[in-house]
C-alpha atoms as a PDB file:
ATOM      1  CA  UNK A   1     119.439 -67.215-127.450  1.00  0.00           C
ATOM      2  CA  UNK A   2     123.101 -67.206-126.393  1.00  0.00           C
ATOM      3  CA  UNK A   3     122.818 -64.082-124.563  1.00  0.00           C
ATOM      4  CA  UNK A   4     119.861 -64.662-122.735  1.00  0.00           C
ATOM      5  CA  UNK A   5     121.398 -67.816-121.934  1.00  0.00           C
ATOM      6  CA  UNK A   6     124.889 -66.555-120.517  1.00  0.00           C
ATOM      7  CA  UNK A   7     122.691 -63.344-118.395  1.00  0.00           C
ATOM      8  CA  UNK A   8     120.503 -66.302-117.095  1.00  0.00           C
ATOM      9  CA  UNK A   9     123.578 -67.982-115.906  1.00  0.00           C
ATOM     10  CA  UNK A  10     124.997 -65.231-114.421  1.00  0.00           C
ATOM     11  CA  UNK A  11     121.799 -63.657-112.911  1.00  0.00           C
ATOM     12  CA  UNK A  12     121.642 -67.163-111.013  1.00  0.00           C
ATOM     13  CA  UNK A  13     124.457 -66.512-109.188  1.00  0.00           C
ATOM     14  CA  UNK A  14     125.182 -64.414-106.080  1.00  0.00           C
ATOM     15  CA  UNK A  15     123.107 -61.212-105.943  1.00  0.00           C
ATOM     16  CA  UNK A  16     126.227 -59.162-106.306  1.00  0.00           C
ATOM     17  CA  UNK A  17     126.047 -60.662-110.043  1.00  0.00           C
ATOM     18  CA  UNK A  18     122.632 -60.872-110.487  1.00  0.00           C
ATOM     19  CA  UNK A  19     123.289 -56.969-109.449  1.00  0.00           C
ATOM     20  CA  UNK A  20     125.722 -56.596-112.365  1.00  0.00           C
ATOM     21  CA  UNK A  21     123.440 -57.983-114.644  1.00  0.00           C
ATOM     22  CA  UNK A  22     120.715 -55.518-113.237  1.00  0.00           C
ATOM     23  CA  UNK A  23     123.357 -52.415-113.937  1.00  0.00           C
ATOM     24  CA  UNK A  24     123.983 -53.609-117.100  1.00  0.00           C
ATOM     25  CA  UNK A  25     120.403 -52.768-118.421  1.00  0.00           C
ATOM     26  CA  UNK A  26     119.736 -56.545-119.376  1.00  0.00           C
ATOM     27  CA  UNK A  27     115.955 -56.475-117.599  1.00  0.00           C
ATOM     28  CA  UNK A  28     114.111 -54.236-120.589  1.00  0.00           C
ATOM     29  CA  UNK A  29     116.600 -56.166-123.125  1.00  0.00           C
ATOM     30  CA  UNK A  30     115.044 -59.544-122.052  1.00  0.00           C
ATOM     31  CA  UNK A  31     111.711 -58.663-122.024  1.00  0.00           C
ATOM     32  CA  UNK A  32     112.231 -57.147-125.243  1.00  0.00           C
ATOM     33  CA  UNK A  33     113.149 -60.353-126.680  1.00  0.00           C
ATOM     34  CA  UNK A  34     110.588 -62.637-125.862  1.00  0.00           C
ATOM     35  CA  UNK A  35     107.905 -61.587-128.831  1.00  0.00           C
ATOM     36  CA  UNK A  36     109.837 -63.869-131.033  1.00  0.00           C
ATOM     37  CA  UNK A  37     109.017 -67.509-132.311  1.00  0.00           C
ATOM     38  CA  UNK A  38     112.306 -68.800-131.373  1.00  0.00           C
ATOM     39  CA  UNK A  39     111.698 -71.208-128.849  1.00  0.00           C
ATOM     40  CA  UNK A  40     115.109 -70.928-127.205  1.00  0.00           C
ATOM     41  CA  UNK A  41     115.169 -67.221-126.808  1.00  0.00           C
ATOM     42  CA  UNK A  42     112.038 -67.310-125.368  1.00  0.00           C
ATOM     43  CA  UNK A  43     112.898 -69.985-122.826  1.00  0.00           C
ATOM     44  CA  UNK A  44     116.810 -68.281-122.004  1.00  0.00           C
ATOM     45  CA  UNK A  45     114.565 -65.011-121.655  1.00  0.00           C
ATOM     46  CA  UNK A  46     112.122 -66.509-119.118  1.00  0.00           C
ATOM     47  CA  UNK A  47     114.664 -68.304-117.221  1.00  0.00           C
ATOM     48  CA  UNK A  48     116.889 -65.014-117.242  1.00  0.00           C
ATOM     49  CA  UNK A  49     113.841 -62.783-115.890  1.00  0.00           C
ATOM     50  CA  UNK A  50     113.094 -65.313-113.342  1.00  0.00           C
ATOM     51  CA  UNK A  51     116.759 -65.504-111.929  1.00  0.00           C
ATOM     52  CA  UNK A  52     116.562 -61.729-111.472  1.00  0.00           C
ATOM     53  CA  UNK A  53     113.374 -61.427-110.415  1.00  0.00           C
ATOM     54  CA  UNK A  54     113.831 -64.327-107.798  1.00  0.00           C
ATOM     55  CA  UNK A  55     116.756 -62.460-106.339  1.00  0.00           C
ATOM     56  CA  UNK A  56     115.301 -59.793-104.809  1.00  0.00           C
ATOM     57  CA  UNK A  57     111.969 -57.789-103.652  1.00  0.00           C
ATOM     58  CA  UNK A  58     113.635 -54.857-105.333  1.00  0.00           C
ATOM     59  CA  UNK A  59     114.623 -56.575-108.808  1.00  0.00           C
ATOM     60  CA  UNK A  60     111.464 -58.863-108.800  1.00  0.00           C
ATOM     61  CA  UNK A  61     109.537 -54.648-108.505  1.00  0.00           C
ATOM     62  CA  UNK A  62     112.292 -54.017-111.197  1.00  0.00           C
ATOM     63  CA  UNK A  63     111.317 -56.663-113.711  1.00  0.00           C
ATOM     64  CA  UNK A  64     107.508 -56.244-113.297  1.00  0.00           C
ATOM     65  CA  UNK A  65     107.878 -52.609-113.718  1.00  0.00           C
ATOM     66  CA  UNK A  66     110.108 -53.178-116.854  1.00  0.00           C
ATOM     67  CA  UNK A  67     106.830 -55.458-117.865  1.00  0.00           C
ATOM     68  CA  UNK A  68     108.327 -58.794-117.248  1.00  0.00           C
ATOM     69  CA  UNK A  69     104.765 -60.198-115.850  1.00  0.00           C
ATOM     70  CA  UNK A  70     104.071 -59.699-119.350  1.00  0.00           C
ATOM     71  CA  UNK A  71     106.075 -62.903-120.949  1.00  0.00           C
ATOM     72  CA  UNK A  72     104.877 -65.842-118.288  1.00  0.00           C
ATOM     73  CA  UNK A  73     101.495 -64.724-118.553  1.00  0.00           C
ATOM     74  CA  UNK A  74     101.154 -64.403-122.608  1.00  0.00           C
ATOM     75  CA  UNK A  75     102.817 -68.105-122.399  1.00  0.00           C
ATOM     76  CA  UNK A  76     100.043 -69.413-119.940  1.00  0.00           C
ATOM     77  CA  UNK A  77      97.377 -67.380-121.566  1.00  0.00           C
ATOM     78  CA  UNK A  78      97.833 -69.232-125.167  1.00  0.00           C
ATOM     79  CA  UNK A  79     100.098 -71.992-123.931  1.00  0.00           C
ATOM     80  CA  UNK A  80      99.113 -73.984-127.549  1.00  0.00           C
ATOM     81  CA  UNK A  81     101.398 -71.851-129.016  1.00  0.00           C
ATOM     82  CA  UNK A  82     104.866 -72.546-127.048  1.00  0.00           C
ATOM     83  CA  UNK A  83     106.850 -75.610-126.518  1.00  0.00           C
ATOM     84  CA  UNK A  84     106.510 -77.614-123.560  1.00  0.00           C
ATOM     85  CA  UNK A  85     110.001 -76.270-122.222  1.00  0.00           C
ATOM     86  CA  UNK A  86     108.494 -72.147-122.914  1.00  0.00           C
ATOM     87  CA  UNK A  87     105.349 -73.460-120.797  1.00  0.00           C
ATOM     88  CA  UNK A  88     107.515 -74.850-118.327  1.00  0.00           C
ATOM     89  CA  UNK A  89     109.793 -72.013-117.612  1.00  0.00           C
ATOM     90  CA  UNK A  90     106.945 -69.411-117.967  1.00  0.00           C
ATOM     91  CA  UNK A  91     105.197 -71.372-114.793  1.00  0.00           C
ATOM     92  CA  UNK A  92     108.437 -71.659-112.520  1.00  0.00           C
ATOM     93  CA  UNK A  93     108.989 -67.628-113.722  1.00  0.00           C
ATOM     94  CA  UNK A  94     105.875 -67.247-111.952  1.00  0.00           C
ATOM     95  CA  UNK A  95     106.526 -69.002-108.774  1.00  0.00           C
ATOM     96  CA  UNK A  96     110.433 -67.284-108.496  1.00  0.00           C
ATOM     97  CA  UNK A  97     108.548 -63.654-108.578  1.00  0.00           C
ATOM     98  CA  UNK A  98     106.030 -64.839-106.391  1.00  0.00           C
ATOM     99  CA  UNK A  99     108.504 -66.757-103.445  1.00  0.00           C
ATOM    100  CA  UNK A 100     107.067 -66.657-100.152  1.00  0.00           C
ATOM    101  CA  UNK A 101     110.045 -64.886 -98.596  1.00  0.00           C
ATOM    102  CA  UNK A 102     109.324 -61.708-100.538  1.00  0.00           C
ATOM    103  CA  UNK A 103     106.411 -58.922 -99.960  1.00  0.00           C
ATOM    104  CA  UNK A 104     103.308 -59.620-101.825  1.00  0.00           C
ATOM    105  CA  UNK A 105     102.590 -57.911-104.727  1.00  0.00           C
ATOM    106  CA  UNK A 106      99.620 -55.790-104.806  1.00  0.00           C
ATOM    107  CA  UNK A 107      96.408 -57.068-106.038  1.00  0.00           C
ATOM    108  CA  UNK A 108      96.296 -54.893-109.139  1.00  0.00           C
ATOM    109  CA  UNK A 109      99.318 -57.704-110.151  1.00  0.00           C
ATOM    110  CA  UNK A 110      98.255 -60.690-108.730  1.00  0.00           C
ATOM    111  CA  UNK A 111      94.214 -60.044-110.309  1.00  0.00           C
ATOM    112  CA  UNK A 112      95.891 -60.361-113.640  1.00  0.00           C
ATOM    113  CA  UNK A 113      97.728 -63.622-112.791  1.00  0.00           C
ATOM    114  CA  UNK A 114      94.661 -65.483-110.897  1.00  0.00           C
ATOM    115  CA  UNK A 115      92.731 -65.801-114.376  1.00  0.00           C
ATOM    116  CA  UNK A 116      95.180 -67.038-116.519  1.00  0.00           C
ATOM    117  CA  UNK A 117      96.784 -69.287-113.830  1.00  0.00           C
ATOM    118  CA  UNK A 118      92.820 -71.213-113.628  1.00  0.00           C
ATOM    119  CA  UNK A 119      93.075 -70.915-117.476  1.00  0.00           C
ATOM    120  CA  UNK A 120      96.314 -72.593-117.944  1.00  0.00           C
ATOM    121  CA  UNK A 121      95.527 -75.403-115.404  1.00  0.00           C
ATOM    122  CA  UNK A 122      92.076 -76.046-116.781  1.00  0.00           C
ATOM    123  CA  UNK A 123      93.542 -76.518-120.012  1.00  0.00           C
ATOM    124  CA  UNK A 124      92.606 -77.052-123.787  1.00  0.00           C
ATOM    125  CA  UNK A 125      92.452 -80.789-123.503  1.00  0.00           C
ATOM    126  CA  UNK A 126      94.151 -81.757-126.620  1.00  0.00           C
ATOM    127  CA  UNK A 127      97.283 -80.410-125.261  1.00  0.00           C
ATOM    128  CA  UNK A 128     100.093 -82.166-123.161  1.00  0.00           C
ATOM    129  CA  UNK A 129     101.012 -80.220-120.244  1.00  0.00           C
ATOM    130  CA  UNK A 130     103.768 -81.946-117.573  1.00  0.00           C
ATOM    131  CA  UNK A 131     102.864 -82.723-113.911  1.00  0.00           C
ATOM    132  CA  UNK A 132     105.601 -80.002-113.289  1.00  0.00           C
ATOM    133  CA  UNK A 133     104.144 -77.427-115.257  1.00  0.00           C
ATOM    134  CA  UNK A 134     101.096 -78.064-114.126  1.00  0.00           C
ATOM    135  CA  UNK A 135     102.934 -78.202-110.443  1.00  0.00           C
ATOM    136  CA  UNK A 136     104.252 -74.517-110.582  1.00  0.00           C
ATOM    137  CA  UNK A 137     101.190 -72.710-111.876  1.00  0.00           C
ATOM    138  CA  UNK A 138      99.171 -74.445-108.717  1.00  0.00           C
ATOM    139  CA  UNK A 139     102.284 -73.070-106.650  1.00  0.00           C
ATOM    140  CA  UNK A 140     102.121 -69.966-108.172  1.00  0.00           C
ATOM    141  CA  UNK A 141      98.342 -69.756-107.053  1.00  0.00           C
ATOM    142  CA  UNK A 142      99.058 -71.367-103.743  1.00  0.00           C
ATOM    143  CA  UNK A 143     101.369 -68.284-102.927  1.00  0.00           C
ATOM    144  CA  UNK A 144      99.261 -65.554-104.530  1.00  0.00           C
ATOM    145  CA  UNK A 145      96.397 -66.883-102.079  1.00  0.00           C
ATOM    146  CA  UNK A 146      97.973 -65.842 -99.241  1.00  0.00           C
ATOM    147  CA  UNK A 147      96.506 -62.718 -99.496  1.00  0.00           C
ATOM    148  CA  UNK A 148      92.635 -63.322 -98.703  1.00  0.00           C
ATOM    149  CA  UNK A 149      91.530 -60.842-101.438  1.00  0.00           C
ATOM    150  CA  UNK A 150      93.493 -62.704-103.920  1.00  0.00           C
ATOM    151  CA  UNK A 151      91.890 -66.239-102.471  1.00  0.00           C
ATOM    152  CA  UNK A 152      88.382 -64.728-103.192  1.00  0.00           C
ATOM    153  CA  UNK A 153      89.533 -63.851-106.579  1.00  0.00           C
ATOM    154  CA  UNK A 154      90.705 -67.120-106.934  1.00  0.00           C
ATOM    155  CA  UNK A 155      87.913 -69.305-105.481  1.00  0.00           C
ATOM    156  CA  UNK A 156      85.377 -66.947-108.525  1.00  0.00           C
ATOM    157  CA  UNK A 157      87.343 -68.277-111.279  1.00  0.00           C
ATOM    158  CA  UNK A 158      86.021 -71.588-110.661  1.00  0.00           C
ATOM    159  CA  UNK A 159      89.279 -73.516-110.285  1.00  0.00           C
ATOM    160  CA  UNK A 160      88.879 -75.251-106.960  1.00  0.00           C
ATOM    161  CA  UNK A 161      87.144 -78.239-108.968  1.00  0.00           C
ATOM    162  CA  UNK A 162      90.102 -78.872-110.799  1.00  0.00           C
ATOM    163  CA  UNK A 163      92.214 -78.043-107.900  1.00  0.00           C
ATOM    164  CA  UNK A 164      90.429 -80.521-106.069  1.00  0.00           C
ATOM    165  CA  UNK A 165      90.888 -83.012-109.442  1.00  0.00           C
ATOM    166  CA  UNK A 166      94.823 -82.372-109.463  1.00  0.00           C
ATOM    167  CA  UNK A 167      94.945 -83.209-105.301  1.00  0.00           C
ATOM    168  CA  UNK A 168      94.309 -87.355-106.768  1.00  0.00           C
ATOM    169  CA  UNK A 169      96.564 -87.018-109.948  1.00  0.00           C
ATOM    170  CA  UNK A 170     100.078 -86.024-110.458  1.00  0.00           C
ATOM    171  CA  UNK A 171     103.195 -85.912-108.507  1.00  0.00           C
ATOM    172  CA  UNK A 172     103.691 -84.889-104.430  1.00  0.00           C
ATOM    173  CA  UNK A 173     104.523 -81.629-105.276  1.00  0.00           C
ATOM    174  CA  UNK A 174     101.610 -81.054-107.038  1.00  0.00           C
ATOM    175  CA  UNK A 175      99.168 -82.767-105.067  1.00  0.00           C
ATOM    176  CA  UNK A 176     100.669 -80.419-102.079  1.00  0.00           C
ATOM    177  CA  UNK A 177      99.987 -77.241-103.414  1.00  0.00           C
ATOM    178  CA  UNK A 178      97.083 -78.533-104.818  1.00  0.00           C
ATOM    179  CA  UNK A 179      95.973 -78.444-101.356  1.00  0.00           C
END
């Protein structure tokens, strides 16, 4: 957890670091270590993949090539079985690799996030999920519906109900990219 923890930091930094931490091999190493039930490595591991993947176009490619989609997705796909924290950084991983600034990724990535994003935010109801959770999965589909494809995709999961449910709940965030 350490590890992931001090790569995160650095990989935060400028992107001559985050650079470093590119050359040093750590992308395959962190997505290596998420299938693990420590709570903390998977949240350092997140957080770390995020940093680098919110860098750049080219080390955002890097990390979903190296299968780093993987570990925010298997969160949000069973989200029961992580800690609020996991389920929290899993989202905002989501939104760094998806930042407006960068190219959009193709839809043979995005078609794999639309159905577990409208899973995640319909939500087993017995479960306690944060506004700001909640907040960066809508963001994440917010800027993956840019594309008009992916908005189609989108709009057949069935979501815009409870899209239309979170625009009268939550925080301003929220209720923006609810929107």
């Amino acid at each position: 957890a350490e590890a992931a923890w001090i790569v995160s930091n650095i990989a935060s930094g400028t992107s001559e670091q985050t650079s470093t931490v590119v050359e040093a091999g750590a992308i395959p190493k962190l997505v290596a270590m998420f299938p693990t039930d420590v709570s903390d490595v998977q949240e350092n591991a997140l957080w770390a993949l995020g940093n680098i993947g919110g860098d750049s176009e080219r080390f955002r490619d890097m990390v979903v090539e190296a299968g780093g989609i993987k570990p925010p997705l298997d969160v949000l796909d069973a989200p029961a079985n992580y800690t609020e924290k996991v389920r929290n950084t899993a989202s905002w991983v989501l939104t760094c690799y998806l930042t407006p600034r960068r190219a959009e990724f193709g839809l043979d990535v995005t078609s794999k996030m639309i159905p577990i994003l409208a899973k995640f935010l319909r939500g087993p109801e017995d479960l306690e999920i944060s506004w700001e959770t909640q907040g960066y999965a809508v963001k994440a589909l917010d800027q993956i519906c840019a594309n008009e494809a992916a908005a189609e995709l989108t709009i057949k999961t069935g979501i815009l109900s409870r899209l239309v449910e979170l625009c009268t709940k939550g925080d301003t965030d929220l209720r923006y990219n609810a929107i």
